[in-house]
PDB file of N, CA and C in Angstrom:
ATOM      1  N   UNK A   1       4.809  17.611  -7.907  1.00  0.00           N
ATOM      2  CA  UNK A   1       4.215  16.291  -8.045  1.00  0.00           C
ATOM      3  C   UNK A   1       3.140  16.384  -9.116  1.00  0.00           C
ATOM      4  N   UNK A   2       3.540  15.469 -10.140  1.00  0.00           N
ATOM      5  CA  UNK A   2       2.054  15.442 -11.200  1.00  0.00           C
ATOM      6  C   UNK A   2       0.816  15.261 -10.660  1.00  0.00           C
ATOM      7  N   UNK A   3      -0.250  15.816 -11.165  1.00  0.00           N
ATOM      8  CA  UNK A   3      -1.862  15.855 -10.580  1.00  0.00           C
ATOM      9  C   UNK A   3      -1.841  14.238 -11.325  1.00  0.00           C
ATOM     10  N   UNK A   4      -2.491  13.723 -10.625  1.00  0.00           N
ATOM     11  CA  UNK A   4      -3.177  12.309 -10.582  1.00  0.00           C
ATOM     12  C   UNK A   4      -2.024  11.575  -9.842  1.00  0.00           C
ATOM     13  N   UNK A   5      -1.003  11.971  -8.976  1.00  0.00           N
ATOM     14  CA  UNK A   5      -0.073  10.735  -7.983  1.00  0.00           C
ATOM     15  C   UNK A   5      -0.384  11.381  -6.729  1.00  0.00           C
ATOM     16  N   UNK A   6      -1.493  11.755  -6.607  1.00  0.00           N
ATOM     17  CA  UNK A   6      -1.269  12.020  -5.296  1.00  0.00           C
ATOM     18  C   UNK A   6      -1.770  10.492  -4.328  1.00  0.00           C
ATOM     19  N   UNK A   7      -1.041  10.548  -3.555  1.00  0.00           N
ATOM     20  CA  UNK A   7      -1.283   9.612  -2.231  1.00  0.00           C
ATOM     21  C   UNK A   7      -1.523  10.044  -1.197  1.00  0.00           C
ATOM     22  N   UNK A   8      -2.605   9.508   0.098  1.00  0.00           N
ATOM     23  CA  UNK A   8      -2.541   9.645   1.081  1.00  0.00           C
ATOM     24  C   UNK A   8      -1.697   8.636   2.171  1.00  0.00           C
ATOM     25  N   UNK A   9      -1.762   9.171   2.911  1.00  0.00           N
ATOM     26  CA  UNK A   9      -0.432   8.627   4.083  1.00  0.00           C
ATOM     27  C   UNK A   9      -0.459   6.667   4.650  1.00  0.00           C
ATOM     28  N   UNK A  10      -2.219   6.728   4.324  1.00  0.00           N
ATOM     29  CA  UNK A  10      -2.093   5.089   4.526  1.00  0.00           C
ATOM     30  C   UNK A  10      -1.894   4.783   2.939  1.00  0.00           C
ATOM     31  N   UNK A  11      -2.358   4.881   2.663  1.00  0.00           N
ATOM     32  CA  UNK A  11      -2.276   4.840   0.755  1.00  0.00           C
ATOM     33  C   UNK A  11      -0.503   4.202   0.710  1.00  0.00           C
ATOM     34  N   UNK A  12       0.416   5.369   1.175  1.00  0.00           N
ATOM     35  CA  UNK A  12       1.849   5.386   0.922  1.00  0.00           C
ATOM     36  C   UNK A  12       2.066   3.820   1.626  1.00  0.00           C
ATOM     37  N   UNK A  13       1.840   3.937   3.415  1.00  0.00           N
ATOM     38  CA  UNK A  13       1.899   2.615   4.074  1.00  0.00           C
ATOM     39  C   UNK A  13       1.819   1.264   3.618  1.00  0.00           C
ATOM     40  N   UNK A  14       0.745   1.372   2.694  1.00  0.00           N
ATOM     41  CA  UNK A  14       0.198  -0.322   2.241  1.00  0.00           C
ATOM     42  C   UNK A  14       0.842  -0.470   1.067  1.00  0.00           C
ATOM     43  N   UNK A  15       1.438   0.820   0.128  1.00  0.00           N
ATOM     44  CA  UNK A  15       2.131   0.276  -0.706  1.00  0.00           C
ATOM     45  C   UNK A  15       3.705  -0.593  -0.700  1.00  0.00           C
ATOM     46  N   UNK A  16       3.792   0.699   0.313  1.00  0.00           N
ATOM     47  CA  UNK A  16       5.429   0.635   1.169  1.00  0.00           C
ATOM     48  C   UNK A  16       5.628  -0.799   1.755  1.00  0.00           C
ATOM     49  N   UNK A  17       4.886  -1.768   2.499  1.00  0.00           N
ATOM     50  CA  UNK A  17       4.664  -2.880   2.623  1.00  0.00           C
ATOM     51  C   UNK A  17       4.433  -3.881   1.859  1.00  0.00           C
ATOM     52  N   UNK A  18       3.889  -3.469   0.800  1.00  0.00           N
ATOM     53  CA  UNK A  18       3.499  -4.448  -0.351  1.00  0.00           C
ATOM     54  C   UNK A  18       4.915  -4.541  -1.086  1.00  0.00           C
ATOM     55  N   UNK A  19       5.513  -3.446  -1.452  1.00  0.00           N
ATOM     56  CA  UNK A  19       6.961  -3.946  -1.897  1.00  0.00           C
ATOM     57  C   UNK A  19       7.829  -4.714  -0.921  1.00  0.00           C
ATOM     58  N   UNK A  20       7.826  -4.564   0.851  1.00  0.00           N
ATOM     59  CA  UNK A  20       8.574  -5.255   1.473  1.00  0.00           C
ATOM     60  C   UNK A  20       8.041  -6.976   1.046  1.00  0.00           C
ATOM     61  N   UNK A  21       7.147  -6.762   1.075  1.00  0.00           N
ATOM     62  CA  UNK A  21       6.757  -8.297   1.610  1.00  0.00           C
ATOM     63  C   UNK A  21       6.709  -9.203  -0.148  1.00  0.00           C
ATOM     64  N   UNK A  22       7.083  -8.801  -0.806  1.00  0.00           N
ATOM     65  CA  UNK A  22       6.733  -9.298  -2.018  1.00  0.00           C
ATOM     66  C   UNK A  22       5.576  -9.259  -3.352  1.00  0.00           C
ATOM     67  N   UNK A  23       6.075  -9.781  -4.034  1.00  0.00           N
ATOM     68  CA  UNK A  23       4.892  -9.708  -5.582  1.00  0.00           C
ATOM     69  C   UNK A  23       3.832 -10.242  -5.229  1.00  0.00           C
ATOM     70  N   UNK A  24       3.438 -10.840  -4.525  1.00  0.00           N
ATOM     71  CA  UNK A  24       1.964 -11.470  -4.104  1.00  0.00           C
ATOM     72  C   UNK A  24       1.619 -11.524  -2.961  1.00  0.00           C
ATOM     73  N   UNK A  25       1.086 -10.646  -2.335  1.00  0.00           N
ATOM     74  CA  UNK A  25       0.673 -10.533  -0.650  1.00  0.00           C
ATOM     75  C   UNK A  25      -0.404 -10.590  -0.878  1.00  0.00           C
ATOM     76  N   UNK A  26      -1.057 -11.792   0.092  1.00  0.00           N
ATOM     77  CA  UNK A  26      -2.562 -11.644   0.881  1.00  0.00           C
ATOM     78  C   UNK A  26      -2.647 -10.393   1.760  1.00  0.00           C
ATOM     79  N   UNK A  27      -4.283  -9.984   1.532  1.00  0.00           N
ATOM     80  CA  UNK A  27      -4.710  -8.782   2.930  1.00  0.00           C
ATOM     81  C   UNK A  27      -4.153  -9.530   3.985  1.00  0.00           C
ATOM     82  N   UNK A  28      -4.191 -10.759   4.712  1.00  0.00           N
ATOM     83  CA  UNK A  28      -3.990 -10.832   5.768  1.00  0.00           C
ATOM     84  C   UNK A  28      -2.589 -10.870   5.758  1.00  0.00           C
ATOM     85  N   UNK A  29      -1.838 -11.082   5.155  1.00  0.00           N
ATOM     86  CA  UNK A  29      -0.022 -10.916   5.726  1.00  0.00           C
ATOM     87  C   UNK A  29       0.106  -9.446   5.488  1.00  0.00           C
ATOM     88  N   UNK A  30      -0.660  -8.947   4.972  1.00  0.00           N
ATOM     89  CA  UNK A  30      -0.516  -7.354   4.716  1.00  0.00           C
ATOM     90  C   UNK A  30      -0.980  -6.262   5.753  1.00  0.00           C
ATOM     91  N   UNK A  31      -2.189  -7.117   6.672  1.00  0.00           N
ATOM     92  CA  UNK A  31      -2.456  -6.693   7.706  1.00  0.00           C
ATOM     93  C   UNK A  31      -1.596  -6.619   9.044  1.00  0.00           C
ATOM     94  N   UNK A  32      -1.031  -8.034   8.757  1.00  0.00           N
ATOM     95  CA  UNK A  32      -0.483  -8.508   9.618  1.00  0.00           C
ATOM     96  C   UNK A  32       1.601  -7.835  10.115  1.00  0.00           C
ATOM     97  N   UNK A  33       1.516  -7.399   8.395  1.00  0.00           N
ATOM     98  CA  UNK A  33       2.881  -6.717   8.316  1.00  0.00           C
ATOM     99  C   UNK A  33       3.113  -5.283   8.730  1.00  0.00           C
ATOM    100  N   UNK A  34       1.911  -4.698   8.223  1.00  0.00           N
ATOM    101  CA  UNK A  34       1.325  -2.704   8.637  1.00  0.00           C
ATOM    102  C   UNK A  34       1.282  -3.097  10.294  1.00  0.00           C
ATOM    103  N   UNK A  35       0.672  -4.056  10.911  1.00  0.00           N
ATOM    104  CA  UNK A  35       0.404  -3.628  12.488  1.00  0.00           C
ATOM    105  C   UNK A  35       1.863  -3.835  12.806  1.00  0.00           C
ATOM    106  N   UNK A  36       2.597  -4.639  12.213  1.00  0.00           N
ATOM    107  CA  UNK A  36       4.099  -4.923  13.051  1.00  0.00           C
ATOM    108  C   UNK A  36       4.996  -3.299  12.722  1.00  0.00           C
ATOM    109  N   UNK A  37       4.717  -3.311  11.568  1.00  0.00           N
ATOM    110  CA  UNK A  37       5.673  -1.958  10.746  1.00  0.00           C
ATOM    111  C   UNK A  37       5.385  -0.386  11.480  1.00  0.00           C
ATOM    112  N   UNK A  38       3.900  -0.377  11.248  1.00  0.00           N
ATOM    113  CA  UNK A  38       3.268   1.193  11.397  1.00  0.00           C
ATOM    114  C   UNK A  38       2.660   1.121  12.775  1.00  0.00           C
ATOM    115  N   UNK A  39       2.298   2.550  13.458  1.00  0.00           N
ATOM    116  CA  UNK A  39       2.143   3.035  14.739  1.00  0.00           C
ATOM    117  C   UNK A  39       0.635   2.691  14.566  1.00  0.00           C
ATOM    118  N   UNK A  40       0.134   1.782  14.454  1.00  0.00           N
ATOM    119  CA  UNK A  40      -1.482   1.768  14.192  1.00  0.00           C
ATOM    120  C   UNK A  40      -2.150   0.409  13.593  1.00  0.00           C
ATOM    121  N   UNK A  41      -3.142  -0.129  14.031  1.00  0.00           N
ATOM    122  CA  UNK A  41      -3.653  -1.900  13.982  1.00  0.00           C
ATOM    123  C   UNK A  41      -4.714  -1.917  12.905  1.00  0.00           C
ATOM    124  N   UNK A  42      -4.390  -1.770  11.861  1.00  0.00           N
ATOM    125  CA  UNK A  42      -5.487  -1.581  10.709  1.00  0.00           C
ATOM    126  C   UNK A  42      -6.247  -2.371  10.622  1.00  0.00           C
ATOM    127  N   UNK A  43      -8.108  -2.133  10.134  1.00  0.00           N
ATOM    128  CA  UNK A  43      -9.200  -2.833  10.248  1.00  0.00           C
ATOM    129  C   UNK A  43      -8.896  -3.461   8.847  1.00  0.00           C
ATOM    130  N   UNK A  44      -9.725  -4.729   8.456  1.00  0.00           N
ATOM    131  CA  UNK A  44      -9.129  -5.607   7.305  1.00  0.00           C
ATOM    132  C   UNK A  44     -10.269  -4.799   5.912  1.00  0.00           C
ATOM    133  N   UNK A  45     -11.324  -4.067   6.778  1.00  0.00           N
ATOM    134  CA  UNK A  45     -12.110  -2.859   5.697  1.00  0.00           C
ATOM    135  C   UNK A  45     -10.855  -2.061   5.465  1.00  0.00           C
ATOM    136  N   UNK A  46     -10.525  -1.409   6.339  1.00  0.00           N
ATOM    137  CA  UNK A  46      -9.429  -0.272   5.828  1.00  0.00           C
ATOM    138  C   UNK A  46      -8.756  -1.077   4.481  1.00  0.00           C
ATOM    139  N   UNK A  47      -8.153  -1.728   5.066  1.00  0.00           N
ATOM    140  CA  UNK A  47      -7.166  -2.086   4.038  1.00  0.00           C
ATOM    141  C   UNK A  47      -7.923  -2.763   3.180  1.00  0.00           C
ATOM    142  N   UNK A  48      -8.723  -3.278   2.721  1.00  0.00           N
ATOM    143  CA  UNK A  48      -9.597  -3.715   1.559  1.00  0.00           C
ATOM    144  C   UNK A  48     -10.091  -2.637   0.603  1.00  0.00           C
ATOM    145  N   UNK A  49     -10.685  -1.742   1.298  1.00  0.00           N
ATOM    146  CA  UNK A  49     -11.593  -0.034   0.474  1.00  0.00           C
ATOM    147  C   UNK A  49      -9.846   0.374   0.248  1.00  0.00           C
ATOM    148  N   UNK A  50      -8.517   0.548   0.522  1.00  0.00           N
ATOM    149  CA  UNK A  50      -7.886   1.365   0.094  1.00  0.00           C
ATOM    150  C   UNK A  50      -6.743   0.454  -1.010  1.00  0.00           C
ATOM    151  N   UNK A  51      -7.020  -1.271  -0.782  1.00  0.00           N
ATOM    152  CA  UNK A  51      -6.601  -1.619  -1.918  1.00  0.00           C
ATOM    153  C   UNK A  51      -7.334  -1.604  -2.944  1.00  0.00           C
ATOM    154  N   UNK A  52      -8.773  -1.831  -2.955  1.00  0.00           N
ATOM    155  CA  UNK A  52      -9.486  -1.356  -3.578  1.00  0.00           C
ATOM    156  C   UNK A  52      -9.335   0.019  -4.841  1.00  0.00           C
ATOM    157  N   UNK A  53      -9.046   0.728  -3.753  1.00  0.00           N
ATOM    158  CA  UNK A  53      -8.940   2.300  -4.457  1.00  0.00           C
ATOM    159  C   UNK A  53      -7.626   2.408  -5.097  1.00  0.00           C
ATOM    160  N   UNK A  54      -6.548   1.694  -4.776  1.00  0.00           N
ATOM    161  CA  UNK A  54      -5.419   1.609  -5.155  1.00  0.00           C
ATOM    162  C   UNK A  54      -5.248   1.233  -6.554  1.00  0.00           C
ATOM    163  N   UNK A  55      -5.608  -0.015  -6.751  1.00  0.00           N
ATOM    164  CA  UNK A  55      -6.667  -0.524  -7.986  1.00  0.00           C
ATOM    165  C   UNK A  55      -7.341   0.194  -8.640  1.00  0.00           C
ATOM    166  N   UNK A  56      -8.209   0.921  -8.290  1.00  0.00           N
ATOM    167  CA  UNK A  56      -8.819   1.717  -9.135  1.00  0.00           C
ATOM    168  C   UNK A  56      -7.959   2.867 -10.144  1.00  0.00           C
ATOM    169  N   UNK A  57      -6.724   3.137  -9.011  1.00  0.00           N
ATOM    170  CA  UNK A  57      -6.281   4.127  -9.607  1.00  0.00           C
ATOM    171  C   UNK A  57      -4.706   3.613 -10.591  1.00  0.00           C
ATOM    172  N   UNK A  58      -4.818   2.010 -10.568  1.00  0.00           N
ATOM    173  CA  UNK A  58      -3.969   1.707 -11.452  1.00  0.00           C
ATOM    174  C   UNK A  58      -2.475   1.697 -11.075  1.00  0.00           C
ATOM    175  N   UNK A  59      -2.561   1.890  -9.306  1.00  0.00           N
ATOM    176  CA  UNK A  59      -1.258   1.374  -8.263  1.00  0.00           C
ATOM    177  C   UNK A  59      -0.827   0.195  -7.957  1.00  0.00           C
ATOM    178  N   UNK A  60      -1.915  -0.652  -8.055  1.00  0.00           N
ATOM    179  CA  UNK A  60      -2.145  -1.909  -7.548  1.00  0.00           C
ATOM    180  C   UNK A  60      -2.633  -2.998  -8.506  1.00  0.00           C
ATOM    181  N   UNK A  61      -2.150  -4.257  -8.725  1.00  0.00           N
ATOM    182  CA  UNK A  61      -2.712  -5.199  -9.648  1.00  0.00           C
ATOM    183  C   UNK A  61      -3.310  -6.385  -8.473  1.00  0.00           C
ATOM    184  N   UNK A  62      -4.272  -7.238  -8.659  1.00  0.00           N
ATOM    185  CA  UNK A  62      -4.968  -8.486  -8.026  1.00  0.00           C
ATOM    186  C   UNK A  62      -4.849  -9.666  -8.670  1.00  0.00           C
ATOM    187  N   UNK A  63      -4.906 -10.747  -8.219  1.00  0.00           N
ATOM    188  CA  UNK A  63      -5.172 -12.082  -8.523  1.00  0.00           C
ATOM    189  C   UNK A  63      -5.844 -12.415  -7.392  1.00  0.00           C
ATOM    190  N   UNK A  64      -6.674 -13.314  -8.040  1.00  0.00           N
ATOM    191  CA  UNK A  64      -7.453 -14.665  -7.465  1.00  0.00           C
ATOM    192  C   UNK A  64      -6.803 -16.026  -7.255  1.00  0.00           C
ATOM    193  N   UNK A  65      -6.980 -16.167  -6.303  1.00  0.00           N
ATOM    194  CA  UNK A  65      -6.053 -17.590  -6.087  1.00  0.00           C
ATOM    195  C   UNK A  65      -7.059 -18.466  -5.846  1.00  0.00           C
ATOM    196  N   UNK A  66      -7.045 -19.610  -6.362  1.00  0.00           N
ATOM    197  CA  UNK A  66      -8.266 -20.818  -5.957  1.00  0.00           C
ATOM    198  C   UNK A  66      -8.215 -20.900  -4.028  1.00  0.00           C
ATOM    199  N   UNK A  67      -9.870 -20.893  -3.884  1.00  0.00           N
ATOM    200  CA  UNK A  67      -9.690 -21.488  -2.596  1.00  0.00           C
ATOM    201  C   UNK A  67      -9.057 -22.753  -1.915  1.00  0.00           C
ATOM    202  N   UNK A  68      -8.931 -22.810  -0.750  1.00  0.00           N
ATOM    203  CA  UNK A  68      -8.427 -24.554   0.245  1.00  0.00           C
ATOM    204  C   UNK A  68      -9.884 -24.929   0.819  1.00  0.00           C
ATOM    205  N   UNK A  69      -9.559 -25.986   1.362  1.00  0.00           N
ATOM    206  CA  UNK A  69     -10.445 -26.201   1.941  1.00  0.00           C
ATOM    207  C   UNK A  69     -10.841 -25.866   3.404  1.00  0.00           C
ATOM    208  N   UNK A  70      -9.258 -25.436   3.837  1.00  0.00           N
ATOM    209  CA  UNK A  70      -9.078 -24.626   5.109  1.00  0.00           C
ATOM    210  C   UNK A  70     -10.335 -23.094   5.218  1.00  0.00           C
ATOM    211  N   UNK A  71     -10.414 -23.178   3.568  1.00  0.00           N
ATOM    212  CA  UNK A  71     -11.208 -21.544   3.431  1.00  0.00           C
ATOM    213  C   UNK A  71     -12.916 -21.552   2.820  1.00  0.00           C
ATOM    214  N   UNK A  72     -13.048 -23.002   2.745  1.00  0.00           N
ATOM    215  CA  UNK A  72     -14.331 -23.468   2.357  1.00  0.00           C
ATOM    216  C   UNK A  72     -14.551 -23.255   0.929  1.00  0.00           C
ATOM    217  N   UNK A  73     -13.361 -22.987   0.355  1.00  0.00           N
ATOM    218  CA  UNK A  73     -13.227 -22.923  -1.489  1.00  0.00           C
ATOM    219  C   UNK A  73     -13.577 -21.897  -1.785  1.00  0.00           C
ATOM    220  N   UNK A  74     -13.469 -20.573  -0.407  1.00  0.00           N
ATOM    221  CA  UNK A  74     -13.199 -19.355  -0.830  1.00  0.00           C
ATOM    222  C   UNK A  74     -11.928 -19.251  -1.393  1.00  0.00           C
ATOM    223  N   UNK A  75     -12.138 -18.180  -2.663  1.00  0.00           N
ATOM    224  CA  UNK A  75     -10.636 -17.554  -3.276  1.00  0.00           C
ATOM    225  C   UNK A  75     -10.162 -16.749  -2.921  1.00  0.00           C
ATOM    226  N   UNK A  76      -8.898 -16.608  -2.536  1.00  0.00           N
ATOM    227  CA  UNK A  76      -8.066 -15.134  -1.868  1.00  0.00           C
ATOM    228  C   UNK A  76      -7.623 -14.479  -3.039  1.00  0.00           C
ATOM    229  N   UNK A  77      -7.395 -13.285  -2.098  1.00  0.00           N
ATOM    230  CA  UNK A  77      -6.658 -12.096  -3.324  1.00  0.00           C
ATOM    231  C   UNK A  77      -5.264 -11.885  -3.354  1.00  0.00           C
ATOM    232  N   UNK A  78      -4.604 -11.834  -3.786  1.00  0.00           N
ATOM    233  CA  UNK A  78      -3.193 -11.793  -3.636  1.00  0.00           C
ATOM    234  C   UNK A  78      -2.907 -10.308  -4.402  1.00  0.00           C
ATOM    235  N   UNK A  79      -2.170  -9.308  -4.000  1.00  0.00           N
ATOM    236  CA  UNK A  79      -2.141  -7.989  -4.675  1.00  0.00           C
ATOM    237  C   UNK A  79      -0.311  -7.551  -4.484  1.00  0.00           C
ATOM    238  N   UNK A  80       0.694  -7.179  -5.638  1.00  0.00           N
ATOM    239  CA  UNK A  80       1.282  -6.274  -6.199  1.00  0.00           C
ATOM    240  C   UNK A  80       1.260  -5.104  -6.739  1.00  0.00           C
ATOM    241  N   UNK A  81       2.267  -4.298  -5.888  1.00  0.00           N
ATOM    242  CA  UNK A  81       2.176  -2.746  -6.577  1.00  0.00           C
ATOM    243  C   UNK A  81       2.616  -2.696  -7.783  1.00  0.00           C
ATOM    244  N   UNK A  82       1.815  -2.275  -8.765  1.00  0.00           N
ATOM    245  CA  UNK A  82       1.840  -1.767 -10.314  1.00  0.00           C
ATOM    246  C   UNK A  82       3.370  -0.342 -10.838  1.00  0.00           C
ATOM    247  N   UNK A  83       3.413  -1.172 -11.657  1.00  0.00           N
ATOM    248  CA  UNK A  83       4.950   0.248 -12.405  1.00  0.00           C
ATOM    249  C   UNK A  83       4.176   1.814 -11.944  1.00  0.00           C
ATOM    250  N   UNK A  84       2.631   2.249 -11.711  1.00  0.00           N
ATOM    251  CA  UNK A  84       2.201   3.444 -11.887  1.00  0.00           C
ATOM    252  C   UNK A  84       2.171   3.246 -10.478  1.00  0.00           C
ATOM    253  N   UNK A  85       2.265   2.323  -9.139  1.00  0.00           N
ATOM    254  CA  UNK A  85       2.375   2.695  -7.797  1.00  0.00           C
ATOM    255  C   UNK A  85       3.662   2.976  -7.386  1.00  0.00           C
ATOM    256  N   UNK A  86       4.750   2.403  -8.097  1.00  0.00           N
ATOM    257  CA  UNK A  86       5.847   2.739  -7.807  1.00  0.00           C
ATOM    258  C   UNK A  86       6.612   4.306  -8.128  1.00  0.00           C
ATOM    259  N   UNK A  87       5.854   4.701  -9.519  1.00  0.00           N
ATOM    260  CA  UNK A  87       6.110   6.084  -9.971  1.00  0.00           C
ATOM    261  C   UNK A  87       5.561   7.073  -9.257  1.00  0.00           C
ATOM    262  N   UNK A  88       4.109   6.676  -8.390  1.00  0.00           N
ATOM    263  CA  UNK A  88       3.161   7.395  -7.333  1.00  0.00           C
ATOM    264  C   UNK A  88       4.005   7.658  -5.875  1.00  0.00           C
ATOM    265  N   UNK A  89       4.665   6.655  -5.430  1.00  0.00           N
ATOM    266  CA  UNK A  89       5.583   6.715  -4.488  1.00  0.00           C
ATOM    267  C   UNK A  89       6.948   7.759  -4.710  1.00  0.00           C
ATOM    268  N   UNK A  90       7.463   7.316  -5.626  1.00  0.00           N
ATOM    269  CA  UNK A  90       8.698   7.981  -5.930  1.00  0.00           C
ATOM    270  C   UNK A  90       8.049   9.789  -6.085  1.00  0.00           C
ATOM    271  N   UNK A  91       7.027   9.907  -6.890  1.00  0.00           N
ATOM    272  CA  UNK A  91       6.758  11.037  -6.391  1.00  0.00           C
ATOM    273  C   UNK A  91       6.234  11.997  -5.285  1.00  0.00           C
ATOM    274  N   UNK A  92       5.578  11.203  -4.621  1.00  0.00           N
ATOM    275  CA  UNK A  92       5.319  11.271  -3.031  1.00  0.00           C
ATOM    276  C   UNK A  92       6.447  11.725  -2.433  1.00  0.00           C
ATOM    277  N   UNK A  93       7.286  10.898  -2.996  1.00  0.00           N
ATOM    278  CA  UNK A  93       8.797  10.821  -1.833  1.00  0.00           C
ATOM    279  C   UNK A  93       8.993  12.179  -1.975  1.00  0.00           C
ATOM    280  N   UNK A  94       9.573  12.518  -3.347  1.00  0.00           N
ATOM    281  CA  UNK A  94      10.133  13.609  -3.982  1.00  0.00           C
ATOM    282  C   UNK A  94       9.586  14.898  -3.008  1.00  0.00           C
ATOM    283  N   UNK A  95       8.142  15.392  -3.377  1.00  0.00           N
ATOM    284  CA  UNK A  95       7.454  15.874  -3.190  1.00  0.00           C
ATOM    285  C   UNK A  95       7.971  16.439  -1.582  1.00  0.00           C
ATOM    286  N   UNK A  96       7.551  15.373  -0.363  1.00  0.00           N
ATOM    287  CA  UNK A  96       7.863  15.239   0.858  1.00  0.00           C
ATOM    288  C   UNK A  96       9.085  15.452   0.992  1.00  0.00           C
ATOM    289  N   UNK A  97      10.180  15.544   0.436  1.00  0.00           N
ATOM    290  CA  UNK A  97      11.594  15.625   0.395  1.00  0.00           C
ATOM    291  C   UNK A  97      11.646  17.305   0.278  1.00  0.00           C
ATOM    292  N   UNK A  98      11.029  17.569  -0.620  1.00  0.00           N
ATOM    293  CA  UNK A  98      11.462  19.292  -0.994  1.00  0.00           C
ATOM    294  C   UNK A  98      10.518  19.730  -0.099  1.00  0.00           C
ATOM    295  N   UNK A  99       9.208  19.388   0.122  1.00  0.00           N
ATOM    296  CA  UNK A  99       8.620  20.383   1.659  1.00  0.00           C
ATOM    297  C   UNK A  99       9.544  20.031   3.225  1.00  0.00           C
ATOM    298  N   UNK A 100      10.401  18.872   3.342  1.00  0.00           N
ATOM    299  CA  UNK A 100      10.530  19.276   4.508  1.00  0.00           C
ATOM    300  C   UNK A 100      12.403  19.736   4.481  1.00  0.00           C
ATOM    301  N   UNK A 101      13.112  19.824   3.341  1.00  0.00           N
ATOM    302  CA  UNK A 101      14.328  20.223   3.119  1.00  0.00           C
ATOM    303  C   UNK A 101      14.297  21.916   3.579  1.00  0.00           C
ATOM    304  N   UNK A 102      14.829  22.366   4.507  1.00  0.00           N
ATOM    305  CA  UNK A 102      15.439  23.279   5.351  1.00  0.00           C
ATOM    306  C   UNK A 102      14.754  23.644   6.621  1.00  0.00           C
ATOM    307  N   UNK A 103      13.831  22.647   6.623  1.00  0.00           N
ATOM    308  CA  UNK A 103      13.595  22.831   8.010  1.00  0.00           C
ATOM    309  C   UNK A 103      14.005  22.111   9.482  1.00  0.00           C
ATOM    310  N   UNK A 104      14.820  21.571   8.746  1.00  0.00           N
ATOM    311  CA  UNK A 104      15.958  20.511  10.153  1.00  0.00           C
ATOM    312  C   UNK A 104      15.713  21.550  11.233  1.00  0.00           C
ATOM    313  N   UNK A 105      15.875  22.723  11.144  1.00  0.00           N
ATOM    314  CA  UNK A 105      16.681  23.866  12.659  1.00  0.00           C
ATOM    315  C   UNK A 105      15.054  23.924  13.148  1.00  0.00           C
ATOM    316  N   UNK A 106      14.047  23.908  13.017  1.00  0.00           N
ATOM    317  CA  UNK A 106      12.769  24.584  12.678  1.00  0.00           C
ATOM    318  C   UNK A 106      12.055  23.048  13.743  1.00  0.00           C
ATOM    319  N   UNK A 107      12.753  22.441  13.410  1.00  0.00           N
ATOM    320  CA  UNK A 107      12.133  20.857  13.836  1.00  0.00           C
ATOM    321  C   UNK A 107      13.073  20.238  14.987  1.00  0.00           C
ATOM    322  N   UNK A 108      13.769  20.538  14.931  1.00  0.00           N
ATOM    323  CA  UNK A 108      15.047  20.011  16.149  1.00  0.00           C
ATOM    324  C   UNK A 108      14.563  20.036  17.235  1.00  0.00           C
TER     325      UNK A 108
END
């Protein structure tokens, strides 16, 4: 795996979701999709600091969407995984593929 794709395991999760659910997911359908998907009820910090970081590292792209009035003319974020989150994954995969290839008998 190239140095700079590394991912951690929620890292992988929120991306892995962000491609299910489409090119523009709100945190909250994103929250709302990880608690249905994954073994675990993520805080809306979690997932904010690690889209955040996701972003930072050029996995993740944002938009601003104008607020409603439902939201008091707060603006939401709407976030897609970036061509460099998808290459981060695929190497993840890879990676995870050749550490756990021959240990089927070992794990049974």
């Amino acid at each position: 795996m190239p140095s700079g794709f590394h991912l951690g395991e929620f890292e992988q999760l929120v991306l892995l979701v962000l491609l299910r659910t489409g090119p523009w997911t709100s945190a909250p359908a994103l929250i709302e999709e990880l608690a249905r998907r994954a073994p675990r009820a993520p805080t809306r910090g979690a997932v904010y600091r690690t889209l955040d970081r996701l972003a930072e590292k050029g996995y993740v792209a944002d938009r601003s969407e104008a607020g409603s009035s439902a939201r008091a003319g707060l603006p939401r974020r709407s976030f897609r995984v970036a061509p460099a989150g998808v290459d981060a994954l695929r190497a993840s995969r890879a990676l995870l593929q050749e550490l756990w290839s021959g240990l089927e008998e070992v794990l049974e």
